[in-house]
C-alpha atoms as a PDB file:
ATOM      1  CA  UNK A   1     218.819 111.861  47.072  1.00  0.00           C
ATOM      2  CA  UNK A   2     216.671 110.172  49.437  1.00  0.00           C
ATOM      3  CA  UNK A   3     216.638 111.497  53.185  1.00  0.00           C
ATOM      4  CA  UNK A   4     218.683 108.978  55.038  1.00  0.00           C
ATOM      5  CA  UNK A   5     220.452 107.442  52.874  1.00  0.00           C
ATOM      6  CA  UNK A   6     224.065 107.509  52.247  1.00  0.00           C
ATOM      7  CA  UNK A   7     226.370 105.543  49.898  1.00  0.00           C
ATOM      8  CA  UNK A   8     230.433 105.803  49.297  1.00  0.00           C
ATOM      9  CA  UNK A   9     231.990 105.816  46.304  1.00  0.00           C
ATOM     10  CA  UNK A  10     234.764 102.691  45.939  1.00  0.00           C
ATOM     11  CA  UNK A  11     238.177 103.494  46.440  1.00  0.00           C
ATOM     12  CA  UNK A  12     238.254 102.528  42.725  1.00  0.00           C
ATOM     13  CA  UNK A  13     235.733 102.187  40.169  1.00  0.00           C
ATOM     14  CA  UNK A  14     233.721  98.835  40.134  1.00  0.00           C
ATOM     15  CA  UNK A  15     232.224  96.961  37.093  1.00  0.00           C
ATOM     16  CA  UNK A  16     231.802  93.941  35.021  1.00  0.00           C
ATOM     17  CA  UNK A  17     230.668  96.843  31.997  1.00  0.00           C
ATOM     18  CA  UNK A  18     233.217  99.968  32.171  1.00  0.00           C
ATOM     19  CA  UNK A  19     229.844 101.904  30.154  1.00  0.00           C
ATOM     20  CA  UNK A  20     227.681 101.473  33.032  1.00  0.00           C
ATOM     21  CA  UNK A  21     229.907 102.830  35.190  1.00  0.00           C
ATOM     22  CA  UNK A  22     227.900 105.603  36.832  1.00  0.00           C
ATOM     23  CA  UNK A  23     229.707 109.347  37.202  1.00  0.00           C
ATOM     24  CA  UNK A  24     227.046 110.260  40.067  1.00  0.00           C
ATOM     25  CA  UNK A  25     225.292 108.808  42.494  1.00  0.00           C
ATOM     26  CA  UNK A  26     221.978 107.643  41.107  1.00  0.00           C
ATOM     27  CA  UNK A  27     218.419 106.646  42.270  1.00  0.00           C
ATOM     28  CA  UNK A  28     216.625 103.839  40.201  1.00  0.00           C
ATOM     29  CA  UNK A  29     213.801 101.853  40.889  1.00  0.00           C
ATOM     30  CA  UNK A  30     212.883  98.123  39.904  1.00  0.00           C
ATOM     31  CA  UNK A  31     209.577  98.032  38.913  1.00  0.00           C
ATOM     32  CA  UNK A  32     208.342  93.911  39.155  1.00  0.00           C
ATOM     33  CA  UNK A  33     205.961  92.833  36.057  1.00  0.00           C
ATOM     34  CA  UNK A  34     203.700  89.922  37.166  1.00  0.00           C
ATOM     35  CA  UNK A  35     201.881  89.822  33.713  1.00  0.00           C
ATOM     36  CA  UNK A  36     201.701  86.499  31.642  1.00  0.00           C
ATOM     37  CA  UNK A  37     201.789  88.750  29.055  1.00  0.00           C
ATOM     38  CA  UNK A  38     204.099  90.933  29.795  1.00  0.00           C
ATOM     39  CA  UNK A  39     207.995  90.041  27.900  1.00  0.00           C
ATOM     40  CA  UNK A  40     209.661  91.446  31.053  1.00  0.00           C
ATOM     41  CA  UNK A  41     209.819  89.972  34.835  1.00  0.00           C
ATOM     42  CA  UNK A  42     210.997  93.316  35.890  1.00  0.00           C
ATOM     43  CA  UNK A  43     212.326  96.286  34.574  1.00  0.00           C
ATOM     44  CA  UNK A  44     214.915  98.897  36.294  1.00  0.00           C
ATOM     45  CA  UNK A  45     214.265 102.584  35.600  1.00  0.00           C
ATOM     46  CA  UNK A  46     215.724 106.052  36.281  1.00  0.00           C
ATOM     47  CA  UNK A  47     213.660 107.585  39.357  1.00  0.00           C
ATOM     48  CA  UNK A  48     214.499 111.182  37.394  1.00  0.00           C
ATOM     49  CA  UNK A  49     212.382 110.698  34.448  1.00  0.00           C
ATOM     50  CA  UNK A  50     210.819 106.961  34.677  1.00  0.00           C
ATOM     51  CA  UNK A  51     213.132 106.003  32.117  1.00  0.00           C
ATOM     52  CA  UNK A  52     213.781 102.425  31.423  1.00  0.00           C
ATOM     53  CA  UNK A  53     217.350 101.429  31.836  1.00  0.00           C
ATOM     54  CA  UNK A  54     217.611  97.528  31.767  1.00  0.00           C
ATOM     55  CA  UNK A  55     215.051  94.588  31.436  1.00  0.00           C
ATOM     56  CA  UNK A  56     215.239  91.073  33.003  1.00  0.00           C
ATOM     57  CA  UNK A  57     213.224  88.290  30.990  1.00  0.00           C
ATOM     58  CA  UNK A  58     211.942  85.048  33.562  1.00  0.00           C
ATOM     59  CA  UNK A  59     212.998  81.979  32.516  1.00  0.00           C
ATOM     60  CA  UNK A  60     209.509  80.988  30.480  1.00  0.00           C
ATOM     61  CA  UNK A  61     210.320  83.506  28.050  1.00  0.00           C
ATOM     62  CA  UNK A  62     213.167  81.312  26.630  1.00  0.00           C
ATOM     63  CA  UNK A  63     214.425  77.782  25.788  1.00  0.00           C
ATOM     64  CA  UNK A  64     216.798  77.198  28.946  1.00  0.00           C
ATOM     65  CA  UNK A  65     215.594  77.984  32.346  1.00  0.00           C
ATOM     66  CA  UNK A  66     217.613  81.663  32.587  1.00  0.00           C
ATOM     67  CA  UNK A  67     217.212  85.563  33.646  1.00  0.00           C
ATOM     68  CA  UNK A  68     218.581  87.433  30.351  1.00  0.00           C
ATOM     69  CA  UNK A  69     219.353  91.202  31.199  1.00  0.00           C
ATOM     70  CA  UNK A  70     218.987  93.300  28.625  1.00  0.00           C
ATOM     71  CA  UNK A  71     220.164  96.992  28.064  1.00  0.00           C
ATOM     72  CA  UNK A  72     217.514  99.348  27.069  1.00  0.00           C
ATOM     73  CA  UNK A  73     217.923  98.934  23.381  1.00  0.00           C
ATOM     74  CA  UNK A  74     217.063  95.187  23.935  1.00  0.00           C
ATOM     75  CA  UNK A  75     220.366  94.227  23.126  1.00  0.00           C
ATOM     76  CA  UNK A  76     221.832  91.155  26.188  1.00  0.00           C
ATOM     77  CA  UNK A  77     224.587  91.908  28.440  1.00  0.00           C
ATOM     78  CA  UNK A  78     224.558  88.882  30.298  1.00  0.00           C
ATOM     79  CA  UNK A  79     222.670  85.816  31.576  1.00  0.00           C
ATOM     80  CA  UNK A  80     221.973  84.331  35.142  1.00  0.00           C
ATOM     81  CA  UNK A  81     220.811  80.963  35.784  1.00  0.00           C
ATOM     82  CA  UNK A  82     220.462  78.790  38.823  1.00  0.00           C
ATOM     83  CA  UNK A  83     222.288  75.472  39.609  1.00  0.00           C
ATOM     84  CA  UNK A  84     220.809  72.361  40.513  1.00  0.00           C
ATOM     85  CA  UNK A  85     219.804  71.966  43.865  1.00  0.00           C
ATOM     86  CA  UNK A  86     222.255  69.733  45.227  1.00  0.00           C
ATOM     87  CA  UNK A  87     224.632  72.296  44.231  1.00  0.00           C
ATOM     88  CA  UNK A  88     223.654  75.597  45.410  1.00  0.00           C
ATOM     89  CA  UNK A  89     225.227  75.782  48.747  1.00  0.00           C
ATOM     90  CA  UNK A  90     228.332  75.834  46.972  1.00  0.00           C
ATOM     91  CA  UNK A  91     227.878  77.763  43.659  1.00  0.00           C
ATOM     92  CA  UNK A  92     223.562  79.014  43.529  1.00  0.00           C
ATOM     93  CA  UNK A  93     223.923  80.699  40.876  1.00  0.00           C
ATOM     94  CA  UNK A  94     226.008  81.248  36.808  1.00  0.00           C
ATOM     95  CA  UNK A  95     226.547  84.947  35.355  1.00  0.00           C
ATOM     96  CA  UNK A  96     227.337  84.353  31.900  1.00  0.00           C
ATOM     97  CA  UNK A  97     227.921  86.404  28.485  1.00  0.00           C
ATOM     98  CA  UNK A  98     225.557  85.347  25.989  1.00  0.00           C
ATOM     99  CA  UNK A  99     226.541  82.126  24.311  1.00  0.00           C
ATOM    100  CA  UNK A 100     229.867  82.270  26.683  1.00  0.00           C
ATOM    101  CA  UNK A 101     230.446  79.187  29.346  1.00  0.00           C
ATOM    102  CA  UNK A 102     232.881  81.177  31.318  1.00  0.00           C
ATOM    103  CA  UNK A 103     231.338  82.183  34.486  1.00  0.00           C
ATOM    104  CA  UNK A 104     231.758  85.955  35.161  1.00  0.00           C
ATOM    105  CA  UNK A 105     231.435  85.821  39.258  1.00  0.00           C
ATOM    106  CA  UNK A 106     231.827  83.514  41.974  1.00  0.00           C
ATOM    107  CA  UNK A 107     228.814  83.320  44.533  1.00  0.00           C
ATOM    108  CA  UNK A 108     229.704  82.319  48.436  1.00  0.00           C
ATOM    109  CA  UNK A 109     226.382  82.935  50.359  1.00  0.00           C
ATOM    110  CA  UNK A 110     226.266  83.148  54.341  1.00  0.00           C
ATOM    111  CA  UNK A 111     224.117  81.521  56.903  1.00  0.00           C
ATOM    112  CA  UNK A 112     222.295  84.698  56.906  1.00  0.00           C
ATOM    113  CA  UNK A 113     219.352  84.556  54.739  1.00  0.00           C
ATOM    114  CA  UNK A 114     219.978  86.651  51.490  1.00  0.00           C
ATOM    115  CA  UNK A 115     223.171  87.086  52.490  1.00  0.00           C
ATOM    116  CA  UNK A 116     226.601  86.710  49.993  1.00  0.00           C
ATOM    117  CA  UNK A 117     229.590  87.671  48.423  1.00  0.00           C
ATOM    118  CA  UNK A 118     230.419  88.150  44.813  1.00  0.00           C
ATOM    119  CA  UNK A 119     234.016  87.824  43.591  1.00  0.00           C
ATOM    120  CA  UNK A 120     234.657  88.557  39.710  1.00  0.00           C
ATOM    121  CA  UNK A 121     237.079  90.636  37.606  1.00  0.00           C
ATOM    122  CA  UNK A 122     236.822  94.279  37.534  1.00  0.00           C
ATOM    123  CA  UNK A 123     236.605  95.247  34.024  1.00  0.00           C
ATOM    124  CA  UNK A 124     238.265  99.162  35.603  1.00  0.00           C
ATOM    125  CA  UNK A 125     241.011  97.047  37.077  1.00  0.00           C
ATOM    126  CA  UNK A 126     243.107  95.913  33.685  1.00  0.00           C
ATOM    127  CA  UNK A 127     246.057  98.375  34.115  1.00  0.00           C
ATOM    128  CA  UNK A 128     246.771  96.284  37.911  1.00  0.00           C
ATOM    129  CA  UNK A 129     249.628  94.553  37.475  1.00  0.00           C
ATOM    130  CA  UNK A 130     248.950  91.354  39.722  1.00  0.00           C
ATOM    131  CA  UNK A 131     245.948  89.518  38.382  1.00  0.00           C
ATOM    132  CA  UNK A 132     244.607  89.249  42.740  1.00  0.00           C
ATOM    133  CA  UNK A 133     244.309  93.230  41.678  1.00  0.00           C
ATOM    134  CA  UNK A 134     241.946  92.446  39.301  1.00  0.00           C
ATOM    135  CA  UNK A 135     239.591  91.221  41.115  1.00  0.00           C
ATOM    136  CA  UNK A 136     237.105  92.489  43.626  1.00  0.00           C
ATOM    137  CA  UNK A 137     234.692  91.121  46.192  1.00  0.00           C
ATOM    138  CA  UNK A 138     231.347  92.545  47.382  1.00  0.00           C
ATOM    139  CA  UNK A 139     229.542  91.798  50.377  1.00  0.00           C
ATOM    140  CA  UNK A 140     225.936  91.935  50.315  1.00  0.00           C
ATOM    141  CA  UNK A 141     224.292  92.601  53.530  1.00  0.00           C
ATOM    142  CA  UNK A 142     220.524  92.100  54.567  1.00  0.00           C
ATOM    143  CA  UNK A 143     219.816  95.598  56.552  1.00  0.00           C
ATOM    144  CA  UNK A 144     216.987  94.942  58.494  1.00  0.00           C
ATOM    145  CA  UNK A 145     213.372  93.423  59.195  1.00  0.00           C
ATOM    146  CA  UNK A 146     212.240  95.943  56.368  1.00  0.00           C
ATOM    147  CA  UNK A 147     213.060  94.683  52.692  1.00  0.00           C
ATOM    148  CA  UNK A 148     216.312  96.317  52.413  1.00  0.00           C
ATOM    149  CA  UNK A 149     220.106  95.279  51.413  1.00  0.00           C
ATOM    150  CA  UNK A 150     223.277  97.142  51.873  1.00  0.00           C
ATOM    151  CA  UNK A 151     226.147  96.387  49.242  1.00  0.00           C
ATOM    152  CA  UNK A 152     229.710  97.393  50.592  1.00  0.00           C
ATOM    153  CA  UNK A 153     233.226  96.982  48.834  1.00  0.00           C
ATOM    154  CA  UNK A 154     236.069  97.564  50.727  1.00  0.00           C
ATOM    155  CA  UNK A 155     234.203  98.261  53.625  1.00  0.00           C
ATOM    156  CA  UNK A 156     232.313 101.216  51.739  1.00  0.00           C
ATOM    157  CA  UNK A 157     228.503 100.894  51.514  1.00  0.00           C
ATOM    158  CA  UNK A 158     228.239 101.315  47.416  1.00  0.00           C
ATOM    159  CA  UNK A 159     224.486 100.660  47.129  1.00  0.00           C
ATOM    160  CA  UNK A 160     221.553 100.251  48.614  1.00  0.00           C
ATOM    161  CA  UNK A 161     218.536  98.729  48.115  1.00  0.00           C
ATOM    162  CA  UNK A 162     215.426  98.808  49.934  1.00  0.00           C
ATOM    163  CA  UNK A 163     211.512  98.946  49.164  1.00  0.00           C
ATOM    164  CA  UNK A 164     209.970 101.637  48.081  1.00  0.00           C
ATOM    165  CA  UNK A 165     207.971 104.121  50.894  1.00  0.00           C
ATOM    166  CA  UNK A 166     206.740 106.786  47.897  1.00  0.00           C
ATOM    167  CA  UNK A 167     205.908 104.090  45.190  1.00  0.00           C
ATOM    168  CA  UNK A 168     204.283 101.076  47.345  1.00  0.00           C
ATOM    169  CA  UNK A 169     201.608 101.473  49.549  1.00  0.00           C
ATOM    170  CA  UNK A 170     202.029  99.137  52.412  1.00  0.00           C
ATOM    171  CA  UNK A 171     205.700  98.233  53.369  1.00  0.00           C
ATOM    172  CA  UNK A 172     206.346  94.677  54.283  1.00  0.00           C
ATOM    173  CA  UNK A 173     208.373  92.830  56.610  1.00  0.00           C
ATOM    174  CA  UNK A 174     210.227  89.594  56.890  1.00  0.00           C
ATOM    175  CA  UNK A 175     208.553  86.397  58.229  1.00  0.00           C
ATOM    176  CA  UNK A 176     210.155  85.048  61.556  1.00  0.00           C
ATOM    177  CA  UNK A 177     209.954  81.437  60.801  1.00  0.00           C
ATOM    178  CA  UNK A 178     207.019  80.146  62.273  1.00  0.00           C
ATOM    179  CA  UNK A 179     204.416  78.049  60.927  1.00  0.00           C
ATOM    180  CA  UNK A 180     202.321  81.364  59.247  1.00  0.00           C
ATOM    181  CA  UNK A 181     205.591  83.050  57.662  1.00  0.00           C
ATOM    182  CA  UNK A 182     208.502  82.395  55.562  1.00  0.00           C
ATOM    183  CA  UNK A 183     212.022  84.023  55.154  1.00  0.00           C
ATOM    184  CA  UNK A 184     210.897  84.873  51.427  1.00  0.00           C
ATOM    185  CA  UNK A 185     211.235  88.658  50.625  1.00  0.00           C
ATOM    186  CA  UNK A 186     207.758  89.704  49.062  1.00  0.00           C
ATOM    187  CA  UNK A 187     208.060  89.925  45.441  1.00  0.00           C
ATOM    188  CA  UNK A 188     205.847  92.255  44.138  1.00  0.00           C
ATOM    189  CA  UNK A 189     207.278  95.241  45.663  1.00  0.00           C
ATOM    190  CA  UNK A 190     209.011  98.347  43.679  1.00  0.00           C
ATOM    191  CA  UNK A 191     212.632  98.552  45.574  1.00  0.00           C
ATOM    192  CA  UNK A 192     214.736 101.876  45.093  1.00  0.00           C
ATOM    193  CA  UNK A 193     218.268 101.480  44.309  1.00  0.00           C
ATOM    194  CA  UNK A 194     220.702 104.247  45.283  1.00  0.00           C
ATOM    195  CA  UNK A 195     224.190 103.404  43.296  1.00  0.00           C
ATOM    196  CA  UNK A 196     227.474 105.204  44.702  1.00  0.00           C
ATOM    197  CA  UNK A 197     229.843 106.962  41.682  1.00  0.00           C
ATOM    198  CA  UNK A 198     231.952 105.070  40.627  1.00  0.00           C
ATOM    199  CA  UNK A 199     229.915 101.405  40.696  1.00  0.00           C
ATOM    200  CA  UNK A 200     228.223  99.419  37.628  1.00  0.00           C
ATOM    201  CA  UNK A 201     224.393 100.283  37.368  1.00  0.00           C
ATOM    202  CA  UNK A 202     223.542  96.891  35.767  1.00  0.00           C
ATOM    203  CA  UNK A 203     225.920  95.011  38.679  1.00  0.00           C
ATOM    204  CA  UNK A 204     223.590  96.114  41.200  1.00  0.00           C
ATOM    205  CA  UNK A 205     220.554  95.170  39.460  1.00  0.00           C
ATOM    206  CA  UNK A 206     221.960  91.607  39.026  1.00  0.00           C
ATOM    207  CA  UNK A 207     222.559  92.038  42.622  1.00  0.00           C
ATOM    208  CA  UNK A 208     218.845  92.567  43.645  1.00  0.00           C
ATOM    209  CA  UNK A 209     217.890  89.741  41.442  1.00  0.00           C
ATOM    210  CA  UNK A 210     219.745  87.509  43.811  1.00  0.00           C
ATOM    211  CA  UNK A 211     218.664  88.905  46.496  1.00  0.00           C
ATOM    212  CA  UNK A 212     215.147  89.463  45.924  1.00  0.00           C
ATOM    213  CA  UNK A 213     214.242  87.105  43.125  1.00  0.00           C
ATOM    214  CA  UNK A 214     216.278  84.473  43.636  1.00  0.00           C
ATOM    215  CA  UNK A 215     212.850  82.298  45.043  1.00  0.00           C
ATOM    216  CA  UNK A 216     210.178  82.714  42.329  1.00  0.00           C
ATOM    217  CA  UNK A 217     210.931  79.879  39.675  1.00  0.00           C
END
């Protein structure tokens, strides 16, 4: 793994898909595609052997203004797409099966830029008796002035995310909100992903979505 970083497995396993449920911990990268051409907005791949493990389609790829992820077969696990403005202090964003209304997670974001937590039902969690024990709630940290997030659960960092030193060749920093800068995390940057045992590989590329892509529309 990569030298300084650390990550904890849960105290239980973590997932909205019990098959993605890594055994190890594991180092992916998100690879952004800024081609009109291309069908994917970014793709998320083992750091191993390049290997492509999911796919996120932009919103002008289909008929309703959504992020489709897609396992690496092309078949859809689930859909995310953003609520009206007026509304996205309170709920920013839907998770959705495909063709399902039922939202999957609930979305409570901070006063801290790209900052939030995400309640939803832990798909490892259906032996608990009390449906509270079901479910589970992540908080998703901004790390520093670098592009980097921490995800923790329990108080456990489970993943983290952060740009890319061996596949980018600048690294970029955060504006500081003056009149030449924004808050807006540079886009087309490769982020690696280190995911704790025992955590859902496409959960925490859902989770860099939000943080990272959540602005380019």
């Amino acid at each position: 793994m990569m030298r300084g970083r650390h990550v904890q497995s849960p105290r239980h396993p973590i997932g909205l898909r019990q098959e993605l449920v890594t055994e190890f911990d594991r180092l992916l990268y998100i690879d952004p595609k800024y081609d009109k051409h291309s069908p994917a907005e970014f793709t998320v791949k083992y750091d191993s052997d390049d290997s492509t493990l999911f796919t996120v389609t932009g919103k002008k790829y289909g008929n309703r203004p959504v992020r489709e992820f897609r396992d690496k077969s092309g078949l859809p696990m689930f859909e995310s797409e953003r609520v009206w403005p007026a509304l996205r202090w309170k709920k920013p964003w839907r998770v959705r099966l495909p063709g399902n209304n039922e939202d999957l997670v609930d979305i409570k974001l901070k006063w801290k830029p790209h900052t939030f937590d995400m309640t939803f039902r832990n798909a490892l969690a259906q032996d608990a008796k009390k449906d509270e024990d079901k479910l589970v709630t992540l908080e998703v940290r901004r790390a520093s002035a670098l592009c980097s997030f921490a995800v923790y659960a329990d108080g456990r960092k489970v993943a983290d995310i952060r740009e890319s030193v061996v596949r980018n060749r600048t690294i970029s920093f955060w504006g500081v909100n003056t009149s030449n800068s924004t808050n807006h995390i540079p886009t087309r940057k490769i982020m690696d992903v280190l995911v704790a045992d025992g955590f859902d590989l496409s959960l925490v590329s859902a989770l860099f979505c939000y943080c990272v892509f959540m602005t380019v529309n």
